[in-house]
N, C-alpha and C. Protein backbone atom coordinates (compact mmCIF):
# COMPACT_ATOMS: atom_id res chain seq x y z
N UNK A 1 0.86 -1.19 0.00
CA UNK A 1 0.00 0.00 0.00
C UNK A 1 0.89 1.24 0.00
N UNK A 2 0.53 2.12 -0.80
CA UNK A 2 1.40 3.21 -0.94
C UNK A 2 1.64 4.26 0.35
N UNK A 3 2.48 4.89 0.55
CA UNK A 3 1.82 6.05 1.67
C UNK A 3 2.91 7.07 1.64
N UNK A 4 2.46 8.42 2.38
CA UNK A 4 3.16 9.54 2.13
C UNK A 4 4.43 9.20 2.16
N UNK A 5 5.22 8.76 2.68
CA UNK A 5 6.33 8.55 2.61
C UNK A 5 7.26 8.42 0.98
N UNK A 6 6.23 7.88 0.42
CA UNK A 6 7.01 7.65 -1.13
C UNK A 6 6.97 8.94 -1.39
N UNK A 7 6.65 10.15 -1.62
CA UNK A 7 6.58 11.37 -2.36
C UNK A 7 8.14 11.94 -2.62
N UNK A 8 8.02 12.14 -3.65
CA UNK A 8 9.37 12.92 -4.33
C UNK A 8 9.31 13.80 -4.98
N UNK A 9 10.03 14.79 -4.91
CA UNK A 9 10.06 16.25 -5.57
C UNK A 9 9.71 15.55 -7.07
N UNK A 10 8.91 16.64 -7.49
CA UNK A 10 8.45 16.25 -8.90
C UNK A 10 8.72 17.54 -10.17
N UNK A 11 8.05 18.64 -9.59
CA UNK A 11 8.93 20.06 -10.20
C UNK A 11 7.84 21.29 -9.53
N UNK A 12 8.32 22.41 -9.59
CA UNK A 12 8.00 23.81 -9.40
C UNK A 12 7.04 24.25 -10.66
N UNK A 13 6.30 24.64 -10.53
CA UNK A 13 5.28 25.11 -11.70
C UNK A 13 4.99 26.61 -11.44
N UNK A 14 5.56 27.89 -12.45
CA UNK A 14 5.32 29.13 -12.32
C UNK A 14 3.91 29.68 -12.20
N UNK A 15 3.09 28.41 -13.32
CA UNK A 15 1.94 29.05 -13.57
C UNK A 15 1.16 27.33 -13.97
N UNK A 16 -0.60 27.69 -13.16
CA UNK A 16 -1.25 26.79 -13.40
C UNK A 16 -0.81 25.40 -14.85
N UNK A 17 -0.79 26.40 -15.96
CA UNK A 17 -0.99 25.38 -17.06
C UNK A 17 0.46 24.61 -17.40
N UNK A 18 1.30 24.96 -16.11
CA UNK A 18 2.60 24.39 -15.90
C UNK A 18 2.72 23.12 -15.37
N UNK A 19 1.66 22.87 -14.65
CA UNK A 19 1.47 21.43 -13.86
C UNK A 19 1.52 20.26 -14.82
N UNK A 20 1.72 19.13 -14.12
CA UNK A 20 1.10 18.00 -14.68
C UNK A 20 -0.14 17.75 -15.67
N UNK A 21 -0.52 16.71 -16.24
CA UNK A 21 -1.80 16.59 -16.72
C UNK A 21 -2.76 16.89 -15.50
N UNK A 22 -3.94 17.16 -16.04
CA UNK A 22 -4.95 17.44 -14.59
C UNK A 22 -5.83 15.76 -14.91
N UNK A 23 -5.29 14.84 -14.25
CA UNK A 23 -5.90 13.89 -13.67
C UNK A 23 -5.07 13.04 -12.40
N UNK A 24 -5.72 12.31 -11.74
CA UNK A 24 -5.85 11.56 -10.90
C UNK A 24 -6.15 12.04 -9.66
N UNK A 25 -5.54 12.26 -8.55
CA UNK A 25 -5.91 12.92 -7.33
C UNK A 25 -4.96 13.73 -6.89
N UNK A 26 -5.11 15.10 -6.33
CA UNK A 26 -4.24 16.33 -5.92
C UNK A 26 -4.89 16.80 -4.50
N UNK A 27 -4.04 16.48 -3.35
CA UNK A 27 -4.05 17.41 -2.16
C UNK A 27 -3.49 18.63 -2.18
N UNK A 28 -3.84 19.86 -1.99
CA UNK A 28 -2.79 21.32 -1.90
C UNK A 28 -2.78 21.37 -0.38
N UNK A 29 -1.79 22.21 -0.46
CA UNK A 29 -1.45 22.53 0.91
C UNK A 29 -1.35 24.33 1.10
N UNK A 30 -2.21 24.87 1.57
CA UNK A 30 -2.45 26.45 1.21
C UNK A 30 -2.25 27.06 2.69
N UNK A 31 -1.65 28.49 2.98
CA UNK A 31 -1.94 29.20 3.83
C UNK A 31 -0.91 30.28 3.74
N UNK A 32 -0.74 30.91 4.71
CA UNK A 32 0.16 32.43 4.84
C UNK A 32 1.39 32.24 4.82
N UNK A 33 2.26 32.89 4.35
CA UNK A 33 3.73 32.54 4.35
C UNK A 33 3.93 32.10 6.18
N UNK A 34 5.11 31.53 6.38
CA UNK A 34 5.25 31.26 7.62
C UNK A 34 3.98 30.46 8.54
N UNK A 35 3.41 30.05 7.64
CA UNK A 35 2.16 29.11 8.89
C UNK A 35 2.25 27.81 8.85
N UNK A 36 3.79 27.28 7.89
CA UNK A 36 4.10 26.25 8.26
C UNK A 36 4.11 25.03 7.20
N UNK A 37 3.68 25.21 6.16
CA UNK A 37 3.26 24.21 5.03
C UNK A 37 4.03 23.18 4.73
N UNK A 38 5.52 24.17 4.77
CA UNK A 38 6.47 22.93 4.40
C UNK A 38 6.53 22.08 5.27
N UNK A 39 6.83 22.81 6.64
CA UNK A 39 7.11 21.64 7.54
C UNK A 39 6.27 21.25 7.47
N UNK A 40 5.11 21.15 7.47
CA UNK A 40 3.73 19.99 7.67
C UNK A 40 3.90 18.78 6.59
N UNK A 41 4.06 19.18 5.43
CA UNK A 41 4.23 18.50 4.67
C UNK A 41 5.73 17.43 4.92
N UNK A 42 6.86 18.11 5.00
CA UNK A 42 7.85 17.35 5.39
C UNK A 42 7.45 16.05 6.83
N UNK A 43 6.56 16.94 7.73
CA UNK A 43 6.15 15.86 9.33
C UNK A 43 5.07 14.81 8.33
N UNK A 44 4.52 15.09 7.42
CA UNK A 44 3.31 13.95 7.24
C UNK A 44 4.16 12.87 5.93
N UNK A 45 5.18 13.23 5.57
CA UNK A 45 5.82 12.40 4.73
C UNK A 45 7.00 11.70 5.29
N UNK A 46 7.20 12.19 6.92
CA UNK A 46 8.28 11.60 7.07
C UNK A 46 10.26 11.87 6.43
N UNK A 47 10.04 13.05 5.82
CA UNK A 47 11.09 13.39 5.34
C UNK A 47 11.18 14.91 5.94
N UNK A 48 12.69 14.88 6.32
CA UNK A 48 13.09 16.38 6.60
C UNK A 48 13.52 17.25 5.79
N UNK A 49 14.16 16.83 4.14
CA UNK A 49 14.59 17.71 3.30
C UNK A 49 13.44 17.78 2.41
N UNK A 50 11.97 16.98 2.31
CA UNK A 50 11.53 17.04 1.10
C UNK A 50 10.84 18.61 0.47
N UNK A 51 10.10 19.32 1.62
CA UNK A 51 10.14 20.72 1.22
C UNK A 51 10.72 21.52 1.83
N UNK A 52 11.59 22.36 0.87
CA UNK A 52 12.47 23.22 1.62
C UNK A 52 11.93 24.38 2.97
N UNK A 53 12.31 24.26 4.02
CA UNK A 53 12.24 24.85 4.77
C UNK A 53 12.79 26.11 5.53
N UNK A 54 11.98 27.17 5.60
CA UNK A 54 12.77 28.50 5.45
C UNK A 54 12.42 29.60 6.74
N UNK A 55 13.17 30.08 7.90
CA UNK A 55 12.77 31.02 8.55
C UNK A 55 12.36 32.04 8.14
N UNK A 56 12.58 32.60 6.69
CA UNK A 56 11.96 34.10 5.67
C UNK A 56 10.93 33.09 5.23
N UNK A 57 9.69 34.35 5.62
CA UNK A 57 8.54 33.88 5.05
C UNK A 57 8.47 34.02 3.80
N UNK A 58 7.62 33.39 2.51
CA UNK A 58 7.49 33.39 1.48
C UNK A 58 8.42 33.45 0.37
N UNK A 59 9.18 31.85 0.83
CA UNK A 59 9.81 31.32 0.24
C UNK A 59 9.64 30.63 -0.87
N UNK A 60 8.46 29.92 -0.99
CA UNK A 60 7.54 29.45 -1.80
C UNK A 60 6.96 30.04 -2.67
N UNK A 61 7.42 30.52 -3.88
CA UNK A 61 6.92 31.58 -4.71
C UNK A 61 5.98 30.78 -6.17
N UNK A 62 6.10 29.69 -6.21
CA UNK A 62 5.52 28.63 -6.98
C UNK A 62 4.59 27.42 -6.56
N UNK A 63 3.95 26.74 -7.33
CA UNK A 63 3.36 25.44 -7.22
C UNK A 63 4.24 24.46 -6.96
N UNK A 64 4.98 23.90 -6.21
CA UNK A 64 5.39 22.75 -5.99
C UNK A 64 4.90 21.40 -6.13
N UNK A 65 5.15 20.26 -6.93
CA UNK A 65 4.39 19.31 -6.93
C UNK A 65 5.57 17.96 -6.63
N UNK A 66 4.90 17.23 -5.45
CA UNK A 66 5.37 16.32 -5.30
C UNK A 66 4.82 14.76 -5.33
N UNK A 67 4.94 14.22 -6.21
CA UNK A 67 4.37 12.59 -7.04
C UNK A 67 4.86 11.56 -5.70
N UNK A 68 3.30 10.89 -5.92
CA UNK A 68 3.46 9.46 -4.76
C UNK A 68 3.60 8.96 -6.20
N UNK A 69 2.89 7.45 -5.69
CA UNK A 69 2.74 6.61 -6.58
C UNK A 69 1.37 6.73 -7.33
N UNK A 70 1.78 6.17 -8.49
CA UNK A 70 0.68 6.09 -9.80
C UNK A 70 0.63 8.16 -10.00
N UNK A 71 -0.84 8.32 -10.09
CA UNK A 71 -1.21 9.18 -10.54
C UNK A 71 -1.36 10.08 -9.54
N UNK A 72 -0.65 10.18 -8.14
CA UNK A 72 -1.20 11.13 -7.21
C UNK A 72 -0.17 11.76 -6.49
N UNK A 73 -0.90 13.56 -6.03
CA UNK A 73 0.34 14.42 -6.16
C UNK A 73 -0.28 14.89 -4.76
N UNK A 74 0.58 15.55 -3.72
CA UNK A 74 0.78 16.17 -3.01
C UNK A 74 0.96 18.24 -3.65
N UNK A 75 0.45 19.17 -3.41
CA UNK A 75 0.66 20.51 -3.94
C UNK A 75 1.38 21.41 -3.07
N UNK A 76 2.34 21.86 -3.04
CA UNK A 76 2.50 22.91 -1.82
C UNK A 76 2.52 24.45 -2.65
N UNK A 77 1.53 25.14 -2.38
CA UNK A 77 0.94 26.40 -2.88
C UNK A 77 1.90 27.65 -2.38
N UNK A 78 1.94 28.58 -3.20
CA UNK A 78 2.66 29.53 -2.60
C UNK A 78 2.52 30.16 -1.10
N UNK A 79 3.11 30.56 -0.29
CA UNK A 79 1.98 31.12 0.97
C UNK A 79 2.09 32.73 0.64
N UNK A 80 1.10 33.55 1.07
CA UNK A 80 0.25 34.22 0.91
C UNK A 80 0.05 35.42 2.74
N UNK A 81 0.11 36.87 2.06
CA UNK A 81 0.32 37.62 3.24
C UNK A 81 1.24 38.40 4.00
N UNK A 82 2.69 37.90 3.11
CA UNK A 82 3.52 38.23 4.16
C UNK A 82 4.12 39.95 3.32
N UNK A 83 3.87 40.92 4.60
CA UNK A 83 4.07 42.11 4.69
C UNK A 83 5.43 42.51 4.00
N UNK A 84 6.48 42.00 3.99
CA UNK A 84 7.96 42.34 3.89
C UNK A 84 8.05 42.07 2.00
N UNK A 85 6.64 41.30 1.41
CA UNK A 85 7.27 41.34 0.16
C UNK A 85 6.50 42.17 -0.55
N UNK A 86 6.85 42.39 -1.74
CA UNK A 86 6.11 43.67 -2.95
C UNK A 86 4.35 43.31 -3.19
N UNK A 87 3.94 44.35 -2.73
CA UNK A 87 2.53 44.10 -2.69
C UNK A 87 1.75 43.25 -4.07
N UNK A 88 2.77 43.74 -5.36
CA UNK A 88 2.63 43.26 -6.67
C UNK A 88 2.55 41.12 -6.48
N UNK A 89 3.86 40.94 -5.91
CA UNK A 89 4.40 39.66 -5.51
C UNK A 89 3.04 39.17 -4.74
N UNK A 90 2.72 39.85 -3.84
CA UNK A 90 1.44 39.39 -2.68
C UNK A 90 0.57 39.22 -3.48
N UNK A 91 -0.15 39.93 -4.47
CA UNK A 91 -1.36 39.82 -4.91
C UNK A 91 -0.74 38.59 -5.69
N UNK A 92 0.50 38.63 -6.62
CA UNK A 92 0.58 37.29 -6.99
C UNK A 92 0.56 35.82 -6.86
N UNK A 93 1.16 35.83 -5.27
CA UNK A 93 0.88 34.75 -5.22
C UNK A 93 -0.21 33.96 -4.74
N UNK A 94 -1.21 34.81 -4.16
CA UNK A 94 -2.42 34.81 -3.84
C UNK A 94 -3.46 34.32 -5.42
N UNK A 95 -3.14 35.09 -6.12
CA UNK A 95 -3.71 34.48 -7.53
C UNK A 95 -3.15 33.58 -7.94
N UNK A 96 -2.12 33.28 -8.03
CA UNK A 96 -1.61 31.59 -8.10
C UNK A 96 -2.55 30.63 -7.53
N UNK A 97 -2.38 30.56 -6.28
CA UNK A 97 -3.04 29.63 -5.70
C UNK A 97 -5.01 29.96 -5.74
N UNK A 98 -5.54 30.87 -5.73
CA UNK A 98 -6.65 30.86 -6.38
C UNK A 98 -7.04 30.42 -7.73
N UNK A 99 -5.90 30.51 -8.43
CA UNK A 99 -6.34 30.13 -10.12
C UNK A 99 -6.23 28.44 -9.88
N UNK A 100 -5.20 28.44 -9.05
CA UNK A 100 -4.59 26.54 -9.22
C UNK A 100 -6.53 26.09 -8.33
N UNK A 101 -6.80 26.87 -7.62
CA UNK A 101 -8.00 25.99 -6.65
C UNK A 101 -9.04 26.19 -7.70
N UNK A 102 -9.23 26.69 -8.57
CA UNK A 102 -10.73 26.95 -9.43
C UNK A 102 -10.48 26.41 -10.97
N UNK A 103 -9.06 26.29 -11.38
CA UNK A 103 -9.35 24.90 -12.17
C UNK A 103 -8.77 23.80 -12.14
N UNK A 104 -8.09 23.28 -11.16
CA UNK A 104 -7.55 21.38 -10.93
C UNK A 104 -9.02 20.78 -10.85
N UNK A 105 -9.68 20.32 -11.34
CA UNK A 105 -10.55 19.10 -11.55
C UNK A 105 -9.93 17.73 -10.98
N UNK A 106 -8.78 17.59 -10.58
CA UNK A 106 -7.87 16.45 -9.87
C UNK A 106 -7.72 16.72 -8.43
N UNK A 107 -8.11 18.06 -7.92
CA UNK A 107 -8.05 18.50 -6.33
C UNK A 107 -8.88 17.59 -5.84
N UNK A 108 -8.47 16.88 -4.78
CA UNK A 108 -9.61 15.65 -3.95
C UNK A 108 -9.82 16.40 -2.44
N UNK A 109 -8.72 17.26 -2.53
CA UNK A 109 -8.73 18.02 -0.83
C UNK A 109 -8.01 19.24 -0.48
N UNK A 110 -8.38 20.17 0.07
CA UNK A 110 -7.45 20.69 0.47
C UNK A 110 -7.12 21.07 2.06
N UNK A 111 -6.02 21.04 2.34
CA UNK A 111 -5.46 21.56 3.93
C UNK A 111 -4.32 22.63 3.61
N UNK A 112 -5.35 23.69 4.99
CA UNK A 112 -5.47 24.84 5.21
C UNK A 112 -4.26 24.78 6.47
N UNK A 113 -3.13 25.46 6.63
CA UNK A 113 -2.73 25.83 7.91
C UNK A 113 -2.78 27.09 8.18
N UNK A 114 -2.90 27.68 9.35
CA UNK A 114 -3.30 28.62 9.69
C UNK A 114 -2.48 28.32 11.12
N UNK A 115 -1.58 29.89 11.80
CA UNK A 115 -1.38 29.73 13.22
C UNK A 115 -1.98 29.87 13.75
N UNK A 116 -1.78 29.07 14.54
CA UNK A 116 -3.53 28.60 16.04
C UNK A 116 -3.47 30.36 16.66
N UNK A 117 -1.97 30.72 17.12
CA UNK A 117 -2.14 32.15 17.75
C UNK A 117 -2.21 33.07 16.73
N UNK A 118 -2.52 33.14 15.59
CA UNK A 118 -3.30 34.41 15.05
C UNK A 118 -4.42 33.91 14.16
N UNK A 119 -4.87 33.04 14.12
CA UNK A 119 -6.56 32.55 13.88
C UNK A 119 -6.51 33.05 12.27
N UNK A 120 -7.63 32.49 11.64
CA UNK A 120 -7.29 32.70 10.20
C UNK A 120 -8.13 34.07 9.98
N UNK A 121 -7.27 34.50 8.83
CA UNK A 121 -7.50 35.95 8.21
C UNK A 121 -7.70 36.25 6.94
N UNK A 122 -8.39 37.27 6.62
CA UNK A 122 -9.30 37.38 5.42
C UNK A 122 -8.73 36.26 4.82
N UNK A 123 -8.05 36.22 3.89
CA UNK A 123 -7.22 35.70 2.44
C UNK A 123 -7.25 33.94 2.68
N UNK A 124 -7.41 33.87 4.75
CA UNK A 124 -7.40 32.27 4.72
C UNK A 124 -9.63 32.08 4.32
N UNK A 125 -10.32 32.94 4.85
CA UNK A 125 -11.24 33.30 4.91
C UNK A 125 -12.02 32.95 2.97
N UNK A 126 -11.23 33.70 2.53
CA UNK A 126 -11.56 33.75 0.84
C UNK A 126 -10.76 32.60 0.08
N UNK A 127 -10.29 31.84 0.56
CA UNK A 127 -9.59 30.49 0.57
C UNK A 127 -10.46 29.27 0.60
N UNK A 128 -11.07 29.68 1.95
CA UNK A 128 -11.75 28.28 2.38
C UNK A 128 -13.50 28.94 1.85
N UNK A 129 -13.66 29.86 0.81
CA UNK A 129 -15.04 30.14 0.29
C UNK A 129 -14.92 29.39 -1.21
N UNK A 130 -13.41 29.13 -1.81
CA UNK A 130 -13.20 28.79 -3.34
C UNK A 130 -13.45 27.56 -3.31
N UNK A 131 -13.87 26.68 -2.76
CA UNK A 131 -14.54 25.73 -3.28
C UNK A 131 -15.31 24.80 -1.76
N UNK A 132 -16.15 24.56 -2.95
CA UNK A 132 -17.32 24.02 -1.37
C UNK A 132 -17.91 22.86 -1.83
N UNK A 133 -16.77 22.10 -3.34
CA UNK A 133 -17.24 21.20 -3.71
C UNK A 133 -16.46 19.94 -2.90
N UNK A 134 -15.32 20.13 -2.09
CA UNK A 134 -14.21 19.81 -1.86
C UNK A 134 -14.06 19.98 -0.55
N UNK A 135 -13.62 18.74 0.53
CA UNK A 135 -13.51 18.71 2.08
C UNK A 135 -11.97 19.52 1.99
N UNK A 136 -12.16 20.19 3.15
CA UNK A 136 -10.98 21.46 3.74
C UNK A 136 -10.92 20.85 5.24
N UNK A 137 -9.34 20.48 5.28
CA UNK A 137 -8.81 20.24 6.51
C UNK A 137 -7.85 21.41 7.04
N UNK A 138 -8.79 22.06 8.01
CA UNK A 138 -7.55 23.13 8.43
C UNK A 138 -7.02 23.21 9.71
N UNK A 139 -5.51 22.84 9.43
CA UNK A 139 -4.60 22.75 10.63
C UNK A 139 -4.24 24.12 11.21
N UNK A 140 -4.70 24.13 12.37
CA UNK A 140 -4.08 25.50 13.45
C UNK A 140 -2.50 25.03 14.03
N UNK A 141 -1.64 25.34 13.17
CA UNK A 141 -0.24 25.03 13.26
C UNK A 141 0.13 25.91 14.40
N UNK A 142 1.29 25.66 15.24
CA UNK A 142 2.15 25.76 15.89
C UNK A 142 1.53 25.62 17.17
N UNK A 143 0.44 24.76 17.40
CA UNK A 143 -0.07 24.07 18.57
C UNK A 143 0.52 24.26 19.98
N UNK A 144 1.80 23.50 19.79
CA UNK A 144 2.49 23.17 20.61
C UNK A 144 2.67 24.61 21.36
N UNK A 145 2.66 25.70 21.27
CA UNK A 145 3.37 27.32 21.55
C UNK A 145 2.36 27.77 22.41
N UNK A 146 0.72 26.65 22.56
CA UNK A 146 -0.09 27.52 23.48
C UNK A 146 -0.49 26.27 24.42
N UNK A 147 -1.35 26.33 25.89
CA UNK A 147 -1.87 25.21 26.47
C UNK A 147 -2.68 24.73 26.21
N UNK A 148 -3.10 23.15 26.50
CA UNK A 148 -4.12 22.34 25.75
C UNK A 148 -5.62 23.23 26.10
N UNK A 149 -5.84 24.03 27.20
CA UNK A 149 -7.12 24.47 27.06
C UNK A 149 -7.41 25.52 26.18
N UNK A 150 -6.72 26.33 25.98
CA UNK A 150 -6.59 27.40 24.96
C UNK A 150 -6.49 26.80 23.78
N UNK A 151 -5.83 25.92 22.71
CA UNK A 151 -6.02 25.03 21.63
C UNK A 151 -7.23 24.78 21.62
N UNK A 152 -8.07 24.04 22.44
CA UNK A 152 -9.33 23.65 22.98
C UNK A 152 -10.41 24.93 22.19
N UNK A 153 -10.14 25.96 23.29
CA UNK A 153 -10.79 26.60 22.80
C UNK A 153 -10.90 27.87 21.66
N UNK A 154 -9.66 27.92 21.35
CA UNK A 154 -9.76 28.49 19.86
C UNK A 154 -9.84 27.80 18.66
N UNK A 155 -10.07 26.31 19.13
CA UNK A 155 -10.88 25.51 17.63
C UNK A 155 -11.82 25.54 17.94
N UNK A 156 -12.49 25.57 19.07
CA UNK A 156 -14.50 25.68 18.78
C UNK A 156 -14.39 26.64 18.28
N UNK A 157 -14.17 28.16 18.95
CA UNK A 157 -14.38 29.81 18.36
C UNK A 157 -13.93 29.80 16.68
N UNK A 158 -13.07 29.01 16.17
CA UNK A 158 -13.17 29.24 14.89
C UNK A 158 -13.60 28.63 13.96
N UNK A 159 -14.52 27.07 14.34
CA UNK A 159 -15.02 26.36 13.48
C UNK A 159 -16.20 27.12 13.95
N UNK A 160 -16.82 27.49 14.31
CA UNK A 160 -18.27 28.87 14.60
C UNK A 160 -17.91 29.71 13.00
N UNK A 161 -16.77 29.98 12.44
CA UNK A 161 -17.04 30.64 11.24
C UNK A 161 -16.65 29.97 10.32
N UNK A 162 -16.28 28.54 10.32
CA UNK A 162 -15.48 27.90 8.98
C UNK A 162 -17.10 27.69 8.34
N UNK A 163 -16.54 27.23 6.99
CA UNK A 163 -17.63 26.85 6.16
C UNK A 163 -18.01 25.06 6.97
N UNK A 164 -19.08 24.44 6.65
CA UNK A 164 -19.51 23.40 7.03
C UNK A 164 -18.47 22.46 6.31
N UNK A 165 -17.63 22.73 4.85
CA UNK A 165 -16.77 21.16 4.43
C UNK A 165 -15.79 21.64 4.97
N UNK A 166 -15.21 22.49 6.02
CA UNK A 166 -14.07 22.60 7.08
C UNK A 166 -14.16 21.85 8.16
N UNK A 167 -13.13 21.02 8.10
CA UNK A 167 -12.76 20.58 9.54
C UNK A 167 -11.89 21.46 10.12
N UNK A 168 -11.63 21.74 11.39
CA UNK A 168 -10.18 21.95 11.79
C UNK A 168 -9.79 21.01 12.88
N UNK A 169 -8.71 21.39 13.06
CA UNK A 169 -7.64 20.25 13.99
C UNK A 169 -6.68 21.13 14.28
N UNK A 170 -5.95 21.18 15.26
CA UNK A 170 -4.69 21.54 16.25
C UNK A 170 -3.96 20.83 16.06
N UNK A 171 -2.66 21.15 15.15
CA UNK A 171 -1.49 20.72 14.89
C UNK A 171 -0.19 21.11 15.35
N UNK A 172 0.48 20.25 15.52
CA UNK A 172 1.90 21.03 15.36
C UNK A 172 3.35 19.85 15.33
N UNK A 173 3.95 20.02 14.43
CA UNK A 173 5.03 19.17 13.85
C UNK A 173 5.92 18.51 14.98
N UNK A 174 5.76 19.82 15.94
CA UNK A 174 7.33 19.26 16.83
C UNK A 174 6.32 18.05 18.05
N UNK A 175 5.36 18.51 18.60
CA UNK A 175 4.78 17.69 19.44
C UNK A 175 3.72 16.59 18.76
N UNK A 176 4.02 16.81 17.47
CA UNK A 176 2.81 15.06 16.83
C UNK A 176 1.61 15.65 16.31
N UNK A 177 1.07 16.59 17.52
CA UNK A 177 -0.40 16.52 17.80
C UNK A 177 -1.15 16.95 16.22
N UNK A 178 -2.28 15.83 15.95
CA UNK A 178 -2.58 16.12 14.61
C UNK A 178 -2.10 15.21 13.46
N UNK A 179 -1.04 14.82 13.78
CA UNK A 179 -0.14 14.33 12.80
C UNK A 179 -0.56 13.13 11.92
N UNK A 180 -0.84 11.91 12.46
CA UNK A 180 -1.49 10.80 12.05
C UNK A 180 -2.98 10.92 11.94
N UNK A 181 -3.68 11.81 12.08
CA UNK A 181 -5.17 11.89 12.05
C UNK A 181 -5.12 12.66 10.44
N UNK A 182 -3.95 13.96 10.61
CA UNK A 182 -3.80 14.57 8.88
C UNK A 182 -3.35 13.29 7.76
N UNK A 183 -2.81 12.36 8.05
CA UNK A 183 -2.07 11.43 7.35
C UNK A 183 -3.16 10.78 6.71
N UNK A 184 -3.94 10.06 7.81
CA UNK A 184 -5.02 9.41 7.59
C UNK A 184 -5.97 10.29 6.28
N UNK A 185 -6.38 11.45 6.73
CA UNK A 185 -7.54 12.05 6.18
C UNK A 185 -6.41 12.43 4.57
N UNK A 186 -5.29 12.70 4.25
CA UNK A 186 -4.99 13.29 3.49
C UNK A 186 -4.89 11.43 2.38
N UNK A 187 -4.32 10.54 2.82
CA UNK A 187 -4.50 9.36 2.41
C UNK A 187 -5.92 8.84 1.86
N UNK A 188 -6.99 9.03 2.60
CA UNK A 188 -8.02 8.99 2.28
C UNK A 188 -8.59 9.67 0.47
N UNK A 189 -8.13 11.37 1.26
CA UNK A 189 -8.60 11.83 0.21
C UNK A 189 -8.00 11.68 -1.44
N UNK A 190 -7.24 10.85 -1.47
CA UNK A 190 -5.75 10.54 -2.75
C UNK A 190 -6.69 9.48 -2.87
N UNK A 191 -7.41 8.60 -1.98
CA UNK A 191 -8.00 7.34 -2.70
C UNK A 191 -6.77 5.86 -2.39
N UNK A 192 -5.96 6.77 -1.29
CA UNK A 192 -4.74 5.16 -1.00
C UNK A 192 -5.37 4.44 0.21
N UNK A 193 -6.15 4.67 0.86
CA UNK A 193 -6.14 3.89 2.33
C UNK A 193 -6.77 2.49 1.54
N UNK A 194 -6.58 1.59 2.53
CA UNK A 194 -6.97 -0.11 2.43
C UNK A 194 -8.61 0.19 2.12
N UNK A 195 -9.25 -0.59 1.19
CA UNK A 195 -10.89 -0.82 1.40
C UNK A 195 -11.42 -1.55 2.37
């Protein structure tokens, strides 16, 4: 049975019609520069070099696509927000990843990270409105940085505004939490788990 672990850099795509063919199954991985994507992606694959990881936010200026087996891809989306780059760049990469979510016909899911201590904001907001055909798992990354009652309760207060195909969950790479429950659901949605 296949599982995250097989994924391998596959290539950088500037622009939507840069990707792969659009079939089989595509997870993205979307949120604000610095809320963590790569590492999430690196903790749910089990690899520490597979997406590059960067203390400067918005490092990620492209589509990243990384191939399991057969026909199915992992996405890591540009992140989106961060103040220090050219407002031109911001709106760009924000339309990147809006154009990639409104035409992949191969998207089976997407997960949302968002930091648990600054709760999601507009752009994660107009994110999780682009498609409502499609389950949204959104991780409140860096978990670990607040106490379990406070985690607690800033995932009720913010599933009160997610859309109904949002889940969220309290994550965070260094303490687990989250970790195998994202694996599961992101496995699922690729179409690999056992029948």
């Amino acid at each position: 049975m296949p599982t995250l672990r097989d994924a391998v850099f596959l290539l950088g795509a500037p622009r939507v019609r840069d990707l792969p063919p659009d079939t089989g199954a595509e997870v993205a991985f979307a949120g604000r520069s610095n809320a963590g994507k790569s590492s999430a992606l690196n903790a749910l694959t089990g690899q520490t070099g597979l997406a590059r990881v960067s203390k400067t936010p918005g490092r990620t200026q492209q589509l990243n696509v990384f191939a399991l087996s057969g026909d199915h891809r992992l996405i890591d989306l540009p992140g989106y927000g961060y103040a220090k780059v050219p407002q031109a760049l911001r709106h760009t990469f924000l339309a990147l990843t809006t154009d990639y979510l409104e035409k992949r016909r191969s998207l089976k899911g997407l997960v949302l990270l968002a930091d648990i201590r600054q709760g999601l904001k507009s752009e994660d907001h107009t994110l999780l409105q682009s498609r409502n055909d499609i389950p949204i798992l959104v991780l409140l990354s860096k978990a670990d940085k607040i106490n379990r009652g406070e985690r607690q309760r800033i995932v009720r207060e913010l599933a009160k505004v997610a859309p109904e195909t949002a889940y969220l969950l309290a994550f965070s790479t260094l303490s687990r939490e989250g970790l195998e429950e994202t694996q599961e659901t992101v496995l699922e949605w690729l179409g690999l788990t056992a029948a």
